[in-house]
Structure formats: structure tokens, C-alpha cells
N, C-alpha and C. Protein backbone atom coordinates (compact mmCIF):
# COMPACT_ATOMS: atom_id res chain seq x y z
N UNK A 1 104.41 160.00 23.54
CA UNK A 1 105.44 159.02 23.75
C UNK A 1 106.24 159.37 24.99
N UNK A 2 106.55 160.11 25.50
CA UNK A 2 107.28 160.99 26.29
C UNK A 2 106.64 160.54 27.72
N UNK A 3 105.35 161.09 27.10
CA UNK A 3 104.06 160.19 28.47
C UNK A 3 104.13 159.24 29.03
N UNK A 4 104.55 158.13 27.70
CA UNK A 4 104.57 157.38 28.53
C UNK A 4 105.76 156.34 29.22
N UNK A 5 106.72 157.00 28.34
CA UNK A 5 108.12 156.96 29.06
C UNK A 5 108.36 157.41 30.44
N UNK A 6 107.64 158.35 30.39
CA UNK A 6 107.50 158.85 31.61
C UNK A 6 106.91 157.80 32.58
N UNK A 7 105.52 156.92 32.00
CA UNK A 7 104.81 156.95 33.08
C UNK A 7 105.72 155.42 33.43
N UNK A 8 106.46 154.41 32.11
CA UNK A 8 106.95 153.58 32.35
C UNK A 8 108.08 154.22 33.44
N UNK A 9 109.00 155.17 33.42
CA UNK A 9 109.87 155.16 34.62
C UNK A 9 108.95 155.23 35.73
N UNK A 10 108.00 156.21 35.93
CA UNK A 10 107.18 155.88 36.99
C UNK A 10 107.08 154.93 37.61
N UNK A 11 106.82 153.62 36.91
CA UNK A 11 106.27 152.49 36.93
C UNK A 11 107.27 151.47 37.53
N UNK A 12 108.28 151.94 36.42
CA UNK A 12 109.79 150.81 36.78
C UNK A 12 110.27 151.73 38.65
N UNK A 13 110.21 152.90 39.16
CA UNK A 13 110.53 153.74 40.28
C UNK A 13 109.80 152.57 41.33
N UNK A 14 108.25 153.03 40.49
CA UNK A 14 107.51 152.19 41.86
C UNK A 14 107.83 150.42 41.94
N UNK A 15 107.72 150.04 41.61
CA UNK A 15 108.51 148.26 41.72
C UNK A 15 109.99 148.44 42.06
N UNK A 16 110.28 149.17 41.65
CA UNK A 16 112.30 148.94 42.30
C UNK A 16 111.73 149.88 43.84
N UNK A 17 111.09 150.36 44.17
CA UNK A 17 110.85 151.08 45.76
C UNK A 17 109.96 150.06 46.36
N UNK A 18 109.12 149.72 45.56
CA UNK A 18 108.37 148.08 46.76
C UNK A 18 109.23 146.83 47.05
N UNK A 19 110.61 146.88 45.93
CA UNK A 19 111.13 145.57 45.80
C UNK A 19 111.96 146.15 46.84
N UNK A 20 112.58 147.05 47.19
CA UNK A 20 113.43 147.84 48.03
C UNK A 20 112.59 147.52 49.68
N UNK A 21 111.46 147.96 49.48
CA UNK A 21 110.71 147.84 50.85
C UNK A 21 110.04 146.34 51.26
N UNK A 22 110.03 145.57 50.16
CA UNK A 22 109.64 144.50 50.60
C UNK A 22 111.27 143.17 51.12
N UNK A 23 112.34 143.89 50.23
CA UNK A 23 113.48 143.33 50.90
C UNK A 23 113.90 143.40 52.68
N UNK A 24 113.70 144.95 52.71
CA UNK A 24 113.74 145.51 53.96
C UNK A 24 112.90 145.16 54.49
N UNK A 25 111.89 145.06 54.52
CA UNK A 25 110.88 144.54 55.38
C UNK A 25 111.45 142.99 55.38
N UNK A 26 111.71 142.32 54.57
CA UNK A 26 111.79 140.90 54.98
C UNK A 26 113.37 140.74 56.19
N UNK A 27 114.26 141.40 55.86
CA UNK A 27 115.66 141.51 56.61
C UNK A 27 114.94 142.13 57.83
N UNK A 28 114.57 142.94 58.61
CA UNK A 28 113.74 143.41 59.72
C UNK A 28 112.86 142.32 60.29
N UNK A 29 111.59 141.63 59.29
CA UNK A 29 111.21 140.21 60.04
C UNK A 29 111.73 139.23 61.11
N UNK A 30 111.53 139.03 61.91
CA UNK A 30 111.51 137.78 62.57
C UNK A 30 111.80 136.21 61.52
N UNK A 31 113.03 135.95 62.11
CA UNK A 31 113.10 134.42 60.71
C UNK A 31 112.05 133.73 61.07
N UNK A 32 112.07 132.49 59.91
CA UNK A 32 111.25 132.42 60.22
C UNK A 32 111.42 130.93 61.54
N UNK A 33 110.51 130.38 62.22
CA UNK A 33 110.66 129.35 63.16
C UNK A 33 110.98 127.86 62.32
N UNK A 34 111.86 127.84 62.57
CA UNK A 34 112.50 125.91 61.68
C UNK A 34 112.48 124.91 62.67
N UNK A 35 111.49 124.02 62.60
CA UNK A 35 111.53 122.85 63.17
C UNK A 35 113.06 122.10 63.57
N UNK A 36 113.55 121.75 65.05
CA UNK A 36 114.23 121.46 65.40
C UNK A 36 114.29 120.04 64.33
N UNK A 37 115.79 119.48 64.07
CA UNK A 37 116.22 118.36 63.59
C UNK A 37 115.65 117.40 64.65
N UNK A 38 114.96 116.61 64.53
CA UNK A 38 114.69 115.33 65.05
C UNK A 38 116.13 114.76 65.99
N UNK A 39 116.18 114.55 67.49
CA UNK A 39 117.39 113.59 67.82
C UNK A 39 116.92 112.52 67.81
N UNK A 40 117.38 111.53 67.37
CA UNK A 40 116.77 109.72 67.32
C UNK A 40 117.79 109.61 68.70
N UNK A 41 116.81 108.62 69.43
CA UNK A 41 117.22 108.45 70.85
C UNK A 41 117.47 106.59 70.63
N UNK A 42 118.73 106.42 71.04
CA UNK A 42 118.76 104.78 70.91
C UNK A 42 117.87 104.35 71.47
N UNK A 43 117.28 102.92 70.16
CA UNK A 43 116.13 102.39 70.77
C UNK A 43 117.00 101.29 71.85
N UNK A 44 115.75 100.71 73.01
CA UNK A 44 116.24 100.43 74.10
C UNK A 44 116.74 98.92 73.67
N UNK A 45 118.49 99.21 73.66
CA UNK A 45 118.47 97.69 73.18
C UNK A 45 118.78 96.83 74.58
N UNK A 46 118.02 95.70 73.54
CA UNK A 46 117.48 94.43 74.57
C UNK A 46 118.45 93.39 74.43
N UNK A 47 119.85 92.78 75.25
CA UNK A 47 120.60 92.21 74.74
C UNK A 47 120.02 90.54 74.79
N UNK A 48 120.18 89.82 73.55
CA UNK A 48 119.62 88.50 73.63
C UNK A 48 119.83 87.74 74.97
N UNK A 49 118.46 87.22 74.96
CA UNK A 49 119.00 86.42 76.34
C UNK A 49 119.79 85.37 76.43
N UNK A 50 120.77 85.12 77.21
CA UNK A 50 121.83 84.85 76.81
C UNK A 50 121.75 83.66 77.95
N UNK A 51 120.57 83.06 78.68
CA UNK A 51 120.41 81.99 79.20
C UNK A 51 119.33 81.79 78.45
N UNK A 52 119.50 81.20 77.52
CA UNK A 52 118.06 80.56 76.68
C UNK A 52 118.31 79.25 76.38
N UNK A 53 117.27 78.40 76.21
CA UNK A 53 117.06 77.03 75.86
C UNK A 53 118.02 76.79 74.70
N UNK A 54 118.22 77.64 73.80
CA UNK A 54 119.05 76.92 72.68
C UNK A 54 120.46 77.16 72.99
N UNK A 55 120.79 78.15 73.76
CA UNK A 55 122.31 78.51 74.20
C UNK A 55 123.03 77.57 75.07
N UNK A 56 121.97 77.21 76.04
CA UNK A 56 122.04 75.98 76.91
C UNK A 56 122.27 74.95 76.19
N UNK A 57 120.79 74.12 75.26
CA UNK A 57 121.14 73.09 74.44
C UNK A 57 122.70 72.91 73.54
N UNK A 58 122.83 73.54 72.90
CA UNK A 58 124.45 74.16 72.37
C UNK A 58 125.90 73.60 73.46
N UNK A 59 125.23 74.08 74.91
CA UNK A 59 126.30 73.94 75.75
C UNK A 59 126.17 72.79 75.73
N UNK A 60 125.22 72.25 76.31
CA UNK A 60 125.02 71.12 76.84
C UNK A 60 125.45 69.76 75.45
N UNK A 61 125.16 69.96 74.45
CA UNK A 61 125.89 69.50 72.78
C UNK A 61 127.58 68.77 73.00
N UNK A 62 127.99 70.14 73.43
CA UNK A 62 129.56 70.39 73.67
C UNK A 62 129.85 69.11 74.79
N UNK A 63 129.13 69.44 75.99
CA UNK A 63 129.64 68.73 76.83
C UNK A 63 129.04 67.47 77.04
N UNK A 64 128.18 67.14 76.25
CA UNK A 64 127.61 65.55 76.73
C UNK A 64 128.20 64.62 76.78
N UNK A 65 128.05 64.05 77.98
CA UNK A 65 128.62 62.18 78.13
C UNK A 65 129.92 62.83 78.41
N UNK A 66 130.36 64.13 79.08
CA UNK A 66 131.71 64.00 79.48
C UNK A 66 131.09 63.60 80.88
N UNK A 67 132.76 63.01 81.98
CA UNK A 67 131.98 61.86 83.40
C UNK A 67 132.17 63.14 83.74
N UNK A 68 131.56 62.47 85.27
CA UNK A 68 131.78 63.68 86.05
C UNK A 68 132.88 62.92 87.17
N UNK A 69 134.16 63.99 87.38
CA UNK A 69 134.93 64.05 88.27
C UNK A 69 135.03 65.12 89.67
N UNK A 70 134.90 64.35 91.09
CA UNK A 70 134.96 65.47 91.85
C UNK A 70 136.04 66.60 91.79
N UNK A 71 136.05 67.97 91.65
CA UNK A 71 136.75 68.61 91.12
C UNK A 71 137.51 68.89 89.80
N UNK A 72 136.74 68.04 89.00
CA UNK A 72 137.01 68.17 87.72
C UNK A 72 136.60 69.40 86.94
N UNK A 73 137.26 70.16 85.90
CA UNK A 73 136.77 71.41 85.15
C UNK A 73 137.52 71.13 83.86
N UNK A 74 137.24 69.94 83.30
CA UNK A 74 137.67 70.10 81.84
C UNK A 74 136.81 68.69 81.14
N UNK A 75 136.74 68.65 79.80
CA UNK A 75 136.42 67.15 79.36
C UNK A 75 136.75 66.11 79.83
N UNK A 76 137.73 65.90 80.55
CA UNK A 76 138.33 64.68 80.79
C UNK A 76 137.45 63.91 82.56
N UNK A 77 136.90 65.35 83.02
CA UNK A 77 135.97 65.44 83.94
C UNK A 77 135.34 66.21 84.63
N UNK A 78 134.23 66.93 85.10
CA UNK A 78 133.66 67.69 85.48
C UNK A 78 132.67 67.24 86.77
N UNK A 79 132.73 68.25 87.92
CA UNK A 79 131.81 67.96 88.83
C UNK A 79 130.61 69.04 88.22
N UNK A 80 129.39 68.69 89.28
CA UNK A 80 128.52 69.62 89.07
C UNK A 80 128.57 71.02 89.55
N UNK A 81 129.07 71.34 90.29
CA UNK A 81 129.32 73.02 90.32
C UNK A 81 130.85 73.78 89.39
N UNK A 82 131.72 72.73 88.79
CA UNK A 82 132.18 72.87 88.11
C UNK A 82 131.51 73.26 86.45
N UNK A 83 130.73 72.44 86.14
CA UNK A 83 129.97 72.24 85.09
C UNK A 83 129.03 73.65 85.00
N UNK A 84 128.75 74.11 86.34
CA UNK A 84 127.80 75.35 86.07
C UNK A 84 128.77 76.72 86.32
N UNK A 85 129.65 76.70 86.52
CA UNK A 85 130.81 77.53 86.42
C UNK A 85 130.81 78.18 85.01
N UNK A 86 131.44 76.77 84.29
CA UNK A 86 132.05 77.12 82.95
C UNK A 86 131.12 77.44 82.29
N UNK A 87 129.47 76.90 82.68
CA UNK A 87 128.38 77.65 81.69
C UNK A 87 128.18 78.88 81.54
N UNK A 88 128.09 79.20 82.96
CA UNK A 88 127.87 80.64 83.54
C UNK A 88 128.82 82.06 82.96
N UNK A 89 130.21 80.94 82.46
CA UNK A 89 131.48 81.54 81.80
C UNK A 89 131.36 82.08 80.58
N UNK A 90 131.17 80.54 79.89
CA UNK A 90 130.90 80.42 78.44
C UNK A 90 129.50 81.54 77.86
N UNK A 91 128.58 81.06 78.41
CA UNK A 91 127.43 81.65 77.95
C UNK A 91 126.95 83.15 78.40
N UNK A 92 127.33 83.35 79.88
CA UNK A 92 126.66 85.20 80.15
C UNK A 92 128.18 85.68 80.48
N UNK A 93 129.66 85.18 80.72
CA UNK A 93 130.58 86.00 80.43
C UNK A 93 130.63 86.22 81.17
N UNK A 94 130.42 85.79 82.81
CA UNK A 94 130.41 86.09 83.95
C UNK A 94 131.08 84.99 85.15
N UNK A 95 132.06 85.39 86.00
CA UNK A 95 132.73 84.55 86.95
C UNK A 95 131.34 84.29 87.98
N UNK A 96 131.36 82.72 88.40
CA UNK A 96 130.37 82.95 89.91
C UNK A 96 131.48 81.96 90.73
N UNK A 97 130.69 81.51 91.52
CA UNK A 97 132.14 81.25 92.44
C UNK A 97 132.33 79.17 92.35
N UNK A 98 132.95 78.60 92.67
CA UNK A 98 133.67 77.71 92.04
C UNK A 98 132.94 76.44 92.72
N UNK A 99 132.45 76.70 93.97
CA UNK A 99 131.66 75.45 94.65
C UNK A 99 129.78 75.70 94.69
N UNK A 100 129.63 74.24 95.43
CA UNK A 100 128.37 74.84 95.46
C UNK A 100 128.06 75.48 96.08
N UNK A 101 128.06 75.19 97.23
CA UNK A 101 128.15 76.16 98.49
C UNK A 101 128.25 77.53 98.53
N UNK A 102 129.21 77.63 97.93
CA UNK A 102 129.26 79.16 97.52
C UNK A 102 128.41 79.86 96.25
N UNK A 103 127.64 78.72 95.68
CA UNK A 103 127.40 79.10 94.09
C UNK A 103 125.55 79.58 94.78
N UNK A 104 125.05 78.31 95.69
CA UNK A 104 124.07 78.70 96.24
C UNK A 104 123.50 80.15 97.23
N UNK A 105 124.64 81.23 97.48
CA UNK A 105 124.20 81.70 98.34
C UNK A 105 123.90 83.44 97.09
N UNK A 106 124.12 82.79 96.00
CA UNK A 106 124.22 83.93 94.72
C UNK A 106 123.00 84.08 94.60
N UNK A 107 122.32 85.12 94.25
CA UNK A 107 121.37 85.48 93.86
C UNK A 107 120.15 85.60 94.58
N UNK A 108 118.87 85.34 94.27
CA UNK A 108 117.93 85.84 95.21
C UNK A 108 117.18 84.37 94.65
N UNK A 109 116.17 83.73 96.25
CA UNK A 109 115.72 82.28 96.13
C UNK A 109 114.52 82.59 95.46
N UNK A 110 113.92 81.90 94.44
CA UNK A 110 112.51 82.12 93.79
C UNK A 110 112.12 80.72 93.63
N UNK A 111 110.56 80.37 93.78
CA UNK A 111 109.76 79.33 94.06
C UNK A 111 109.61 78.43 92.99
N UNK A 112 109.67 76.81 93.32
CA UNK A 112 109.75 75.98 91.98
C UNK A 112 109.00 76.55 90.80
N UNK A 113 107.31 77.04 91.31
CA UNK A 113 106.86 76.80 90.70
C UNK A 113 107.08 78.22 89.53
N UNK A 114 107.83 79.46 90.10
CA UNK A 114 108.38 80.11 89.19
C UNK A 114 110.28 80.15 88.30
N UNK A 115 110.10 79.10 88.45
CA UNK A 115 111.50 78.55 87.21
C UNK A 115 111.08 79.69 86.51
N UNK A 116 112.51 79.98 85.61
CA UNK A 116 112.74 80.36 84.32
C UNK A 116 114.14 80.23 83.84
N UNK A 117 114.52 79.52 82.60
CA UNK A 117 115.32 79.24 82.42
C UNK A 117 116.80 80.06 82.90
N UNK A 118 117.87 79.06 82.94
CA UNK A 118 119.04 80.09 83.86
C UNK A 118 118.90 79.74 85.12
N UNK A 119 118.09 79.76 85.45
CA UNK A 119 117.72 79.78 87.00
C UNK A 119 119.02 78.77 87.63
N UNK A 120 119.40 78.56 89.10
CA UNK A 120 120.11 77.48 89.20
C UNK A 120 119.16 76.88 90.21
N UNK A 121 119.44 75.17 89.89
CA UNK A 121 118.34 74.44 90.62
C UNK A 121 119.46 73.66 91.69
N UNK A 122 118.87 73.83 92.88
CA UNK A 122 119.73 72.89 94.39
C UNK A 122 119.24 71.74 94.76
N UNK A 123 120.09 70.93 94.88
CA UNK A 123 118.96 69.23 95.32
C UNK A 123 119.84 68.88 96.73
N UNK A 124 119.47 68.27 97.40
CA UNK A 124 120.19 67.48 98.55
C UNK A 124 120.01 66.03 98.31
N UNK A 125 121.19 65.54 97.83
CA UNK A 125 121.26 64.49 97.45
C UNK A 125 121.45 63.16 98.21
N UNK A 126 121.80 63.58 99.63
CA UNK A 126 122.41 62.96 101.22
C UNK A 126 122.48 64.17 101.95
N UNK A 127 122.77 63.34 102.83
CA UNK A 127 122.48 63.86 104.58
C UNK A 127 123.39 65.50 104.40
N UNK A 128 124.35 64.87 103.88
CA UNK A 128 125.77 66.14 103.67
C UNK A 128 126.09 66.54 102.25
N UNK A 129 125.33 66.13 101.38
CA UNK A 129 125.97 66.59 99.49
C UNK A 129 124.85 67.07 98.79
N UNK A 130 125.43 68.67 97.95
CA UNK A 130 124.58 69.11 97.29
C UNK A 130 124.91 69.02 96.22
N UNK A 131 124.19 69.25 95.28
CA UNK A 131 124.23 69.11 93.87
C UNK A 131 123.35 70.41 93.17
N UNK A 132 123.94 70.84 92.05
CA UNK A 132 123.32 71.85 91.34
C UNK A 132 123.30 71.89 90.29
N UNK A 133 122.50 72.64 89.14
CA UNK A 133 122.36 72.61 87.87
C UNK A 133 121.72 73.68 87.46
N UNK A 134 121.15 73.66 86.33
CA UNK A 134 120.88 75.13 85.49
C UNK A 134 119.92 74.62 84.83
N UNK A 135 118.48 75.52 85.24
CA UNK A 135 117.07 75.51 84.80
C UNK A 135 116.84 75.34 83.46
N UNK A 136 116.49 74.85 82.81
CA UNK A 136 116.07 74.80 81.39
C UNK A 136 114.72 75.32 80.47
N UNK A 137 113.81 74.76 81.56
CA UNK A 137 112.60 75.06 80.66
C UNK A 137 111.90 73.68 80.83
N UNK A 138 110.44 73.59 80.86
CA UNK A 138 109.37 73.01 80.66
C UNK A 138 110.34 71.55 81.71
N UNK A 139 110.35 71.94 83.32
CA UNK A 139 110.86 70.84 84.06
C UNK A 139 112.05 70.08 83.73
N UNK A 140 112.95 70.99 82.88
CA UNK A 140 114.59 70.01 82.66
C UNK A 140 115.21 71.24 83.52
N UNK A 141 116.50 70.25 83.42
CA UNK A 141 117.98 71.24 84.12
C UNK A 141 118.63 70.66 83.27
N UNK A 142 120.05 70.67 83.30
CA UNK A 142 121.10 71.19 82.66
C UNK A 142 121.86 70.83 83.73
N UNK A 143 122.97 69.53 83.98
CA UNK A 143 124.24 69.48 84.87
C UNK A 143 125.07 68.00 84.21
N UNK A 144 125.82 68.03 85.61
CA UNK A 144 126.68 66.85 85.39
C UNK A 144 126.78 65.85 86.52
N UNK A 145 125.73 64.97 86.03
CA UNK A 145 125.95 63.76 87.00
C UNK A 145 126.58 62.71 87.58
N UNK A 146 126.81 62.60 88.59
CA UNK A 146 127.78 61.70 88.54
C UNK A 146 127.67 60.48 88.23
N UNK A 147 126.39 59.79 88.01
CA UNK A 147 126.53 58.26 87.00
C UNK A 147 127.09 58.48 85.76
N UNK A 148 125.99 59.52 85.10
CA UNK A 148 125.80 59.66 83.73
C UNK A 148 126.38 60.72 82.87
N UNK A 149 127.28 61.49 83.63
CA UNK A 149 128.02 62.91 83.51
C UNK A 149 127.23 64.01 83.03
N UNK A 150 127.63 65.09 81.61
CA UNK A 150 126.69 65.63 81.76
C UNK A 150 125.77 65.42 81.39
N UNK A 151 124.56 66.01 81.74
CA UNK A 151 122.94 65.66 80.66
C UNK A 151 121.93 66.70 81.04
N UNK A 152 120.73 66.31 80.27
CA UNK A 152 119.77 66.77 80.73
C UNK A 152 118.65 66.24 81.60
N UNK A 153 118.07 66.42 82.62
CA UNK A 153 117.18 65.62 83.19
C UNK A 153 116.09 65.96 84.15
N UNK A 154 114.98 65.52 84.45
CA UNK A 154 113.71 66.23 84.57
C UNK A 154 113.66 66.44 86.44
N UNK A 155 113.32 67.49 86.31
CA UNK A 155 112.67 68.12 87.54
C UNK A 155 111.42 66.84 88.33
N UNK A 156 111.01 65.91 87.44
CA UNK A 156 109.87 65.08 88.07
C UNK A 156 110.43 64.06 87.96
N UNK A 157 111.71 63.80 87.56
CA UNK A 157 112.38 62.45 87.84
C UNK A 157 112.16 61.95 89.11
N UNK A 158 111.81 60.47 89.03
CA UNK A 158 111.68 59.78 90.61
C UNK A 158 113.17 60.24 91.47
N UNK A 159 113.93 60.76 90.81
CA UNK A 159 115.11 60.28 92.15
C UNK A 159 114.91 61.84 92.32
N UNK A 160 115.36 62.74 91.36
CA UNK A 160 115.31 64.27 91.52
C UNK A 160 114.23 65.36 92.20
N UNK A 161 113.28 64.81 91.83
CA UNK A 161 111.71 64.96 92.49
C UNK A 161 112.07 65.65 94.28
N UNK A 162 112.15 64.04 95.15
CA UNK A 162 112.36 64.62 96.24
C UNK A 162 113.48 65.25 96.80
N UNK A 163 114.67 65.21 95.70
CA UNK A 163 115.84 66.21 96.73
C UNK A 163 115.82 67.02 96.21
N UNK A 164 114.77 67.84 95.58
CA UNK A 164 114.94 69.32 94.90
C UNK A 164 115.17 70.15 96.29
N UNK A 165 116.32 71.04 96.15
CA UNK A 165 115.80 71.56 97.49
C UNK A 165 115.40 73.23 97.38
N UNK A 166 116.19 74.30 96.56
CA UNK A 166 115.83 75.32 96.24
C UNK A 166 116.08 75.82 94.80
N UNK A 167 115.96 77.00 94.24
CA UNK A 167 116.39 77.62 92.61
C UNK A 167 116.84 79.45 93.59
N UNK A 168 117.47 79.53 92.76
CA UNK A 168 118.08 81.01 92.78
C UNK A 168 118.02 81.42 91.62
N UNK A 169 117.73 82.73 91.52
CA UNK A 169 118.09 83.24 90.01
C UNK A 169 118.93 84.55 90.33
N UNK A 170 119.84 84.56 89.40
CA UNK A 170 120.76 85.14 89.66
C UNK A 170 120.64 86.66 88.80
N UNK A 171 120.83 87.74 89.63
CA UNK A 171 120.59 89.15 89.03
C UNK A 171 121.19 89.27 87.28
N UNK A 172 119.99 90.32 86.94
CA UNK A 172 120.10 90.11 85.84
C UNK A 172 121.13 91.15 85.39
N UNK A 173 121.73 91.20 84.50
CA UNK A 173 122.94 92.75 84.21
C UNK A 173 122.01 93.63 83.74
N UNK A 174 122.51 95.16 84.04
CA UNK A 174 121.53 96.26 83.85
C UNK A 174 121.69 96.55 82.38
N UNK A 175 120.28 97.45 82.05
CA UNK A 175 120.49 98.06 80.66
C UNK A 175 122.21 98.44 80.00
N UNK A 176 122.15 98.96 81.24
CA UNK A 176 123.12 100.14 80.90
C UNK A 176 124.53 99.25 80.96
N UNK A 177 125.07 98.34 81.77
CA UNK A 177 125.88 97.02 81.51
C UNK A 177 125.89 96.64 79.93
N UNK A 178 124.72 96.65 79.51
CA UNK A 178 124.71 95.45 78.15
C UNK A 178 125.02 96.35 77.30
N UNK A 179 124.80 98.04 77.41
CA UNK A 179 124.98 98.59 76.08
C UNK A 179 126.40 98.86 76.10
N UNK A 180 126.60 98.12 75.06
CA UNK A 180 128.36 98.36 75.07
C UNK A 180 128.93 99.52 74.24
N UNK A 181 129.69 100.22 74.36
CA UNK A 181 130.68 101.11 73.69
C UNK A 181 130.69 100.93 72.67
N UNK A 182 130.75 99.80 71.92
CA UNK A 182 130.92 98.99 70.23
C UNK A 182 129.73 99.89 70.01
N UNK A 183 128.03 99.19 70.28
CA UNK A 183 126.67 99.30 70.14
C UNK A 183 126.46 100.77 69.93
N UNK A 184 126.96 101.66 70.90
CA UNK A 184 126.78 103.47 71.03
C UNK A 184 127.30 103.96 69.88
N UNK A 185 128.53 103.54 69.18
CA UNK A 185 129.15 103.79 68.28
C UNK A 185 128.44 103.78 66.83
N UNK A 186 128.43 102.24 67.28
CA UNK A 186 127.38 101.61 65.71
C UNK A 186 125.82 102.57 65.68
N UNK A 187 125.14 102.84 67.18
CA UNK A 187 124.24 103.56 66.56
C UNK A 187 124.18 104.73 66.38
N UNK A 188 125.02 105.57 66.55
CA UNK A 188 125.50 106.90 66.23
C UNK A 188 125.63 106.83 64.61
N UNK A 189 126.67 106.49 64.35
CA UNK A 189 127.17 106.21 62.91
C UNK A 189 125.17 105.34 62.17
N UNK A 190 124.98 105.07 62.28
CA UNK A 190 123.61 104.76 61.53
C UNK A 190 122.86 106.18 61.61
N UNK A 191 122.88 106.70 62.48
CA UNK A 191 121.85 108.01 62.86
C UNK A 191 122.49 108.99 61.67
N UNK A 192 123.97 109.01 61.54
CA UNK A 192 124.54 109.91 60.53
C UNK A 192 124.25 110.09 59.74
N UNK A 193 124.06 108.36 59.13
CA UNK A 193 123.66 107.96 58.14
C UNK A 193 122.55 108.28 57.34
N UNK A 194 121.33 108.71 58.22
CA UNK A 194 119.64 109.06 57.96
C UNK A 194 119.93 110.33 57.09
């Protein structure tokens, strides 16, 4: 009995000296390598386009069948570079400048046959008067006429046809413009969230 009391302390010696050396050995190890936390990188947000056919249609809702007045900028009357002012206002949140003249020399000139909505379209209407409006899509614009005030009306119209005279499209705002402070916030706080 003694034996094997003995050989049990033996026994219990050797496991409390491996548990001893296998502690130590693990505190001496190298930790072990932990996969970095994932950073989620904001995905690239794309702010709606904000000259689109239905944003336009919408505008254009608001203002139909108001006349058009030279120098007019309200319901009661609107010219046509007035009319593309307040769109330009209303819809991308952006000042352009108040005539045509001046509204035409904005942006960079691109070819009928590449319209895209937004775009602004130039006609020469007489020897000395321009007129302008805002591209729509599938051969419409978007202005305010002076028979018919505002409306919509076709790029292949007999009268519109030949005084088209150029389109500009006007620079687009950068990524980094559209992501707003609000947006950085909101996607931070979601990332927390994960």
C-alpha cells in the first residue's frame, strides 16, 4: 500500500511538473496570430441622379401652363432662362447664372446626338434671341415658352428642329461633394452596429 502511495505521489509530482512546464512553455510561446478585425470601407455611394426624367417630370407638374414673362421668376411668370435657374435650384441645389447668355457659356458643349438628360439645350430663335431648356430624354426638353409657357416639347418639332443650336452639360459634382457629413456618420454608426 505504501507502494503505491508512493507511486500515486509520484504520479500526482509528475502531472503537477508537466502542468507546470506546459504552462510555462505556453507563457514563453509566441501568441498566437489573430486575424485583424475586418475595416468595412464605405461602399461608394452613388448619390441619386438628381437630373432624372421623373425629378424633371415632378418639376415640370409644378410649373405647367405657368406664361412665360420676360424676366419673370415666379408663377405669375417665368422666362426661359429663368425657368432653368429655378430647376437647376430646386432639383441639384445649385446657383447657375440668371441669363442665357451667361447660362450658355457653363459647362462643356456635347453633340445632339449625345443628349443625356439635364443636359441644357440652346436654340436661336431670331437673328438676336436665344432660348434654352433642359434635356429630358428620348428627344424632349423641359422649358418655358413663350406662347405656351411652361412645357414639354420635342427636339424634332417642326419649329424647334432648325433652331437647335447647341447642349452643354454641365459638370457633374464629385464623389467626394455628394458624400455628406450626415452619410459618414450614418455609416459609421451602422458599421458599429455589425
Amino acid at each position: 500500500m505504501i507502494f503505491r502511495v508512493l507511486e500515486w505521489v509520484e504520479l500526482t509530482k509528475g502531472l503537477l511538473v508537466g502542468c507546470v512546464v506546459v504552462l510555462l512553455s505556453a507563457c514563453a510561446a509566441k501568441p498566437p496570430v489573430v486575424a485583424p478585425i475586418p475595416v468595412a470601407v464605405p461602399p461608394m455611394l452613388q448619390p441619386p441622379p438628381k437630373w432624372s426624367e421623373s425629378n424633371l417630370l415632378s418639376f415640370h407638374n409644378e410649373w405647367k401652363g405657368t406664361p412665360y414673362r420676360l424676366g419673370g421668376l415666379s408663377k405669375n411668370g417665368i422666362d426661359c432662362s429663368g425657368f432653368v435657374y429655378l430647376a437647376y435650384l430646386n432639383i441639384v441645389g445649385d446657383k447657375l447664372p440668371r441669363t442665357v447668355n451667361a447660362q450658355r457659356i457653363m459647362g462643356k458643349e456635347v453633340p445632339r446626338a449625345q443628349l443625356q438628360t439635364g443636359d441644357l439645350v440652346f436654340f436661336k430663335t431670331t437673328r438676336t434671341v436665344r432660348h434654352v431648356g433642359i434635356y429630358m430624354g428620348n428627344n424632349r426638353f423641359l422649358h418655358a415658352s413663350t406662347k405656351k409657357g411652361v412645357k414639354i416639347s420635342s427636339l424634332n418639332n417642326i419649329y424647334w428642329k432648325p433652331r437647335f443650336w447647341f447642349a452643354t452639360r454641365l459638370k457633374n459634382p464629385t464623389l467626394e461633394q455628394n458624400m455628406s457629413i450626415a452619410s459618414l456618420v450614418d455609416h459609421v454608426q451602422q458599421q458599429d452596429n455589425l
